[in-house]
Every structure is written in C-alpha cells, then in structure tokens.
N, C-alpha and C. Protein backbone atom coordinates (compact mmCIF):
# COMPACT_ATOMS: atom_id res chain seq x y z
N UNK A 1 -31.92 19.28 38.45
CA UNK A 1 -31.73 19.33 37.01
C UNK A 1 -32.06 20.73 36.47
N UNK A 2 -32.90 21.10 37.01
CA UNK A 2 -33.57 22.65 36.42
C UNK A 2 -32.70 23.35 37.03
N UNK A 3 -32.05 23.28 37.99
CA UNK A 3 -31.15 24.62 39.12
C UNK A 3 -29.63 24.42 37.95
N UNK A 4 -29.28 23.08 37.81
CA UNK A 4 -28.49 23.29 37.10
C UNK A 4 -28.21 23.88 35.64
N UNK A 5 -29.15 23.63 34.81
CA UNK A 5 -29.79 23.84 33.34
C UNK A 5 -29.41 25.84 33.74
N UNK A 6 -30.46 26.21 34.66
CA UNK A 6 -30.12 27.70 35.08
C UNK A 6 -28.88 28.15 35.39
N UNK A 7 -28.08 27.49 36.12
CA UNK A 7 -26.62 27.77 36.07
C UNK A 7 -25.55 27.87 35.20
N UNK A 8 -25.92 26.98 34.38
CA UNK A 8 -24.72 27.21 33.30
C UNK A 8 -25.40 27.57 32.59
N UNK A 9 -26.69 28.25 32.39
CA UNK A 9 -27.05 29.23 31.75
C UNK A 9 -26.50 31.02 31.60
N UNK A 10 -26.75 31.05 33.38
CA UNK A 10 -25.58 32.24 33.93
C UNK A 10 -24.49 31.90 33.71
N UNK A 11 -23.64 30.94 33.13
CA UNK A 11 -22.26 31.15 33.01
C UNK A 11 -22.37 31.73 31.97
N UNK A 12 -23.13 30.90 30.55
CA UNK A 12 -22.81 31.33 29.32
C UNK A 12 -23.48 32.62 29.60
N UNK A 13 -24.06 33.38 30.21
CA UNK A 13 -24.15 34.82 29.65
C UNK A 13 -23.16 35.80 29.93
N UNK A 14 -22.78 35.19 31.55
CA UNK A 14 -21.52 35.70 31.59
C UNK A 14 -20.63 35.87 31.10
N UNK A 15 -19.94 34.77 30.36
CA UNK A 15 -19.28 34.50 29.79
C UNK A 15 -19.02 35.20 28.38
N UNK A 16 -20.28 35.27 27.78
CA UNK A 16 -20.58 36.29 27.00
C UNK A 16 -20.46 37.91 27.02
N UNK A 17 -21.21 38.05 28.49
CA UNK A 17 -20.71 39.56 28.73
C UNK A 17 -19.53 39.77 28.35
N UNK A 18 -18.50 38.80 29.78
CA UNK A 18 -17.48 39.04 29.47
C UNK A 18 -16.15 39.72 27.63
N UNK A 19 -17.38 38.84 27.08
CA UNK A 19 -16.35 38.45 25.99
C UNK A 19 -16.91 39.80 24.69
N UNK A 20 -17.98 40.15 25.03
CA UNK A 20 -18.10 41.36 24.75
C UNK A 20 -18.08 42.81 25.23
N UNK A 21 -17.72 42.86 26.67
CA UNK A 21 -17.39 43.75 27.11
C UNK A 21 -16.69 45.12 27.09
N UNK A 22 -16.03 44.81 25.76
CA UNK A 22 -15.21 46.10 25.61
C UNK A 22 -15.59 46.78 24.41
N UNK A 23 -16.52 45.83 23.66
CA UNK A 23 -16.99 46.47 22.51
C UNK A 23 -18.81 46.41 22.50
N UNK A 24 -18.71 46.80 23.43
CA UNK A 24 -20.17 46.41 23.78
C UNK A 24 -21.32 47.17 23.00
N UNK A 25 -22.06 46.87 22.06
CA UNK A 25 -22.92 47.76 21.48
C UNK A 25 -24.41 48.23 22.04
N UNK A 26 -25.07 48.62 21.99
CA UNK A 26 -26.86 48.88 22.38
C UNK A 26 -27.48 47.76 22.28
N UNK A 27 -27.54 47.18 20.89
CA UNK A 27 -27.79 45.52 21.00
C UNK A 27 -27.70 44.65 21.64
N UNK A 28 -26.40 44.60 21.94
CA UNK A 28 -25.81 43.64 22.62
C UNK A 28 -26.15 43.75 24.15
N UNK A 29 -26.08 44.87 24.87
CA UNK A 29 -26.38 45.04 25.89
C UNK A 29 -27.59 44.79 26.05
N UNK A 30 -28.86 45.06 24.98
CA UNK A 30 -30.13 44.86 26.07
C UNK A 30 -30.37 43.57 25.35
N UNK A 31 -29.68 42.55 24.62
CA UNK A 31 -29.43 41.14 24.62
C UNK A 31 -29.74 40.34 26.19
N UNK A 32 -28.45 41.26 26.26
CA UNK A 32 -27.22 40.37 27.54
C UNK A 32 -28.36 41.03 28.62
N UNK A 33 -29.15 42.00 29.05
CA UNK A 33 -29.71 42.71 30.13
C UNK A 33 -31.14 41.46 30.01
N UNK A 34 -32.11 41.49 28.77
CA UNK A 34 -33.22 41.03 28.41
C UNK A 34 -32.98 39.10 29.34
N UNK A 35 -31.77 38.56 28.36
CA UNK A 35 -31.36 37.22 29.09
C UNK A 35 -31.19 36.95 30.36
N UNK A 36 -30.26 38.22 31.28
CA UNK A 36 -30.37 38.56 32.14
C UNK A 36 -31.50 38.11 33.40
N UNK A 37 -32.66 38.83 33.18
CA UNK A 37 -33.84 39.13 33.59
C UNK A 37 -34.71 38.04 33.51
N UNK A 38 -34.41 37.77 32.64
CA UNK A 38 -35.26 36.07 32.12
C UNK A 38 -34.99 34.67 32.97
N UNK A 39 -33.29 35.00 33.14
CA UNK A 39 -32.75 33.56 33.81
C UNK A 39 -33.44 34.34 35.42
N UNK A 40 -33.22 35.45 36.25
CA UNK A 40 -33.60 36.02 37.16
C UNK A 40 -34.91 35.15 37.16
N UNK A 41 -35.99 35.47 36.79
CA UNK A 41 -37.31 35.33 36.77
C UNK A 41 -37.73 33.90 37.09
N UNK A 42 -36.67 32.85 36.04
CA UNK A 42 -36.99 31.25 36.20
C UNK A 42 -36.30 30.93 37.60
N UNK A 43 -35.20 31.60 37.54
CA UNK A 43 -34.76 31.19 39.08
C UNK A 43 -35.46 31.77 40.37
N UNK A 44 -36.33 32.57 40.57
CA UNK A 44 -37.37 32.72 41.17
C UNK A 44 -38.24 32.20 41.16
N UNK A 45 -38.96 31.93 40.53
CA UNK A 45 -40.22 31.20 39.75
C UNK A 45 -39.12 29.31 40.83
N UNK A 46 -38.30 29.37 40.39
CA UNK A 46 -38.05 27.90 41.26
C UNK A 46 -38.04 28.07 42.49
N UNK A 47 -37.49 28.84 42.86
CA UNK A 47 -37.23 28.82 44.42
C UNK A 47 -38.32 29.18 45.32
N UNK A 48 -39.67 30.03 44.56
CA UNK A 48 -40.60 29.70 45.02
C UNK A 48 -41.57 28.36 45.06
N UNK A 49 -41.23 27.31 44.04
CA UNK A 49 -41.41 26.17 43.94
C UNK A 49 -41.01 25.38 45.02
N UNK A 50 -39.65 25.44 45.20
CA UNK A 50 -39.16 24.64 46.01
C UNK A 50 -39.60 25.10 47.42
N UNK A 51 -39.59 26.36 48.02
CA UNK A 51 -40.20 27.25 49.12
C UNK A 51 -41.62 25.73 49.10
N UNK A 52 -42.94 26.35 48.32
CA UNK A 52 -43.60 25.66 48.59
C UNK A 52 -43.72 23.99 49.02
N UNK A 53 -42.64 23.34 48.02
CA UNK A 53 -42.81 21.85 48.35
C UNK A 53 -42.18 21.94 50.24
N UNK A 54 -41.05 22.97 50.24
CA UNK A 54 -40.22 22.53 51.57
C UNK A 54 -41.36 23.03 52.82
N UNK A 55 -42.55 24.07 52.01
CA UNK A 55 -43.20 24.64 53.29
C UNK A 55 -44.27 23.20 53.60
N UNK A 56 -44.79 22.35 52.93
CA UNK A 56 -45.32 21.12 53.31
C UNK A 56 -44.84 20.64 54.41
N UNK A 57 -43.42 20.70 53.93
CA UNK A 57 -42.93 18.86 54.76
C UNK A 57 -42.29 19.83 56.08
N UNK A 58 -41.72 20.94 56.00
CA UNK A 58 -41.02 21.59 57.26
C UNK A 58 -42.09 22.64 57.59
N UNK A 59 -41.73 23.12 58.84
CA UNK A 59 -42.24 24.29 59.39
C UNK A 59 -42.22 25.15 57.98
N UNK A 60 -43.04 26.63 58.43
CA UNK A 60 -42.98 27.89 57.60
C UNK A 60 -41.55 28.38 57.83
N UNK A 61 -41.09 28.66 59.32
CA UNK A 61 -39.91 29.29 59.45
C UNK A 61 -38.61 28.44 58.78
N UNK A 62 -38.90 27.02 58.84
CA UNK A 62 -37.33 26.59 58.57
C UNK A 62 -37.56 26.79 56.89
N UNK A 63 -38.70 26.81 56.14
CA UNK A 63 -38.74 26.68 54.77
C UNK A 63 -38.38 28.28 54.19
N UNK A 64 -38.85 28.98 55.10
CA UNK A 64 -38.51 30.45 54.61
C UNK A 64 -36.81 30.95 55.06
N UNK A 65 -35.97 30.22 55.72
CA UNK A 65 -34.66 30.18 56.17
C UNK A 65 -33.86 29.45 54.95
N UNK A 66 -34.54 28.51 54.32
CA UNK A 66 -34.20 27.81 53.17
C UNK A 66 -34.18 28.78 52.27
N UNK A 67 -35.00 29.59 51.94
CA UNK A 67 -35.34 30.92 50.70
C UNK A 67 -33.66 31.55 50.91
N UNK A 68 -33.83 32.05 52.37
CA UNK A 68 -32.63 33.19 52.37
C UNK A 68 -31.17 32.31 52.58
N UNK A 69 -31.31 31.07 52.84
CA UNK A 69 -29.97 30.60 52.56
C UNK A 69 -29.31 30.33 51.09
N UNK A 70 -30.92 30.08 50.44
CA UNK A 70 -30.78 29.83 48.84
C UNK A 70 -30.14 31.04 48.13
N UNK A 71 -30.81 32.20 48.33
CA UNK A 71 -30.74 33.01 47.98
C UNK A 71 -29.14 33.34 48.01
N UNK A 72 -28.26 33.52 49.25
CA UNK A 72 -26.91 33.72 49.74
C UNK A 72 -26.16 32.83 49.11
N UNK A 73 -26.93 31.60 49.10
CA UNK A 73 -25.68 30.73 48.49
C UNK A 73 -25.50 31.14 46.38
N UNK A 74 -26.58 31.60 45.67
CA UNK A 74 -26.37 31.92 44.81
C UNK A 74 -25.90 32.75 44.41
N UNK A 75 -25.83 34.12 45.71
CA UNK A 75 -25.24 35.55 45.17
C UNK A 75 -23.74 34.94 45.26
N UNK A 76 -22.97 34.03 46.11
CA UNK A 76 -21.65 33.67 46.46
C UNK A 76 -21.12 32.88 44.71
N UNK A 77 -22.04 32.25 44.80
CA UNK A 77 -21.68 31.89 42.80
C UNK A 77 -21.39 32.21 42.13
N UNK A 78 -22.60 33.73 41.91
CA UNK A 78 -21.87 34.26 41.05
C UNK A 78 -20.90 35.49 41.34
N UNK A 79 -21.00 35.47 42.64
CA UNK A 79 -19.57 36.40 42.52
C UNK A 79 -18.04 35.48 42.32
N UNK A 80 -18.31 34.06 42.74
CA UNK A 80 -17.20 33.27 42.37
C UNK A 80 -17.20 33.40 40.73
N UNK A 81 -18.15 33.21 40.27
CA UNK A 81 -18.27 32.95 38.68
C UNK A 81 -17.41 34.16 38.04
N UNK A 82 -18.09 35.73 38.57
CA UNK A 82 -17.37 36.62 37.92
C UNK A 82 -16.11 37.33 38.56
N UNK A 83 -15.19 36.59 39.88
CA UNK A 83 -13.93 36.90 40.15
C UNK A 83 -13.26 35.63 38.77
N UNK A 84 -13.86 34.32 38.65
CA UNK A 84 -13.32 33.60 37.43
C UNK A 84 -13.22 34.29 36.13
N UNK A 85 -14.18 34.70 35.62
CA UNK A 85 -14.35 35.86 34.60
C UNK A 85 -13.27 36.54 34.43
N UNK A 86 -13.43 37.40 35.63
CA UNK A 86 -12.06 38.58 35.39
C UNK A 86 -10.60 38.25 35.49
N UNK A 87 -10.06 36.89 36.26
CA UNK A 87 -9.00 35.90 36.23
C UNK A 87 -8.57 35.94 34.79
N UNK A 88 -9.71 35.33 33.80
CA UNK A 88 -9.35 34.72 32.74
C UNK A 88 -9.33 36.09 31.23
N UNK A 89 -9.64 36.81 31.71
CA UNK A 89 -9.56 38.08 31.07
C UNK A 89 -7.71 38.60 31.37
C-alpha cells in the first residue's frame, strides 16, 4: 500500500515535470527537485524497512540481494514511466 501511494506519487511529479517542462521557471523547478527528494527519501526510508523485516525471516545475504533487486526493479519504472512521458508529449 505504501510502495504504491509512492508510485503514483512519482508519476504525478513526473507528469508534472513533464507538463512544465518547457516553461520551466526557478520555482517550479526547486518545487519539482524539493518533491523529488522527498518521495527519494520515503522510498528509502521503506526499503530499509522492508530490508529489516526480510533480514529476520531470510539470511543477511538473500535480504540484502532483495535491496539490490528492489532497487533495479524501480530504476526500470521509471525509466518505463519517462519513455511513457516522452511518447505522450
């Protein structure tokens, strides 16, 4: 529920970038940078959460293999998210 809540959080900022992108002001940018950084932070802040619950129940190594698969599978998102972006532009 929380991974998702964070996700379409990154859409709408994206989405936003996107949609201000060409007229982009100082404001707006350290808006869009500040939000940025924020969703970054909670989605860390989870995945070290989840790290810990998974380092209980599994080994250290398979829970820290979980981190870097997590990690990969989110950078692939949003690069899907922003090849969609630039599609719809």
């Amino acid at each position: 529920m929380a991974l998702m809540a964070l996700n379409n959080a990154k859409i709408a900022l994206m989405k936003d970038y996107a949609k201000h992108y060409e007229a982009m002001t100082g404001a707006k940018a350290r808006d869009l940078t500040i939000r940025s950084l924020d969703l970054d932070e909670k989605r860390q802040i989870l995945r070290k959460k989840f790290y810990q619950e998974f380092e209980q129940v599994l080994n250290a190594k398979s829970a820290a293999q979980f981190v870097q698969f997590d990690r990969r599978i989110d950078l692939l998102i949003d690069l899907q998210i922003a090849a969609e972006l630039l599609m719809i532009k």
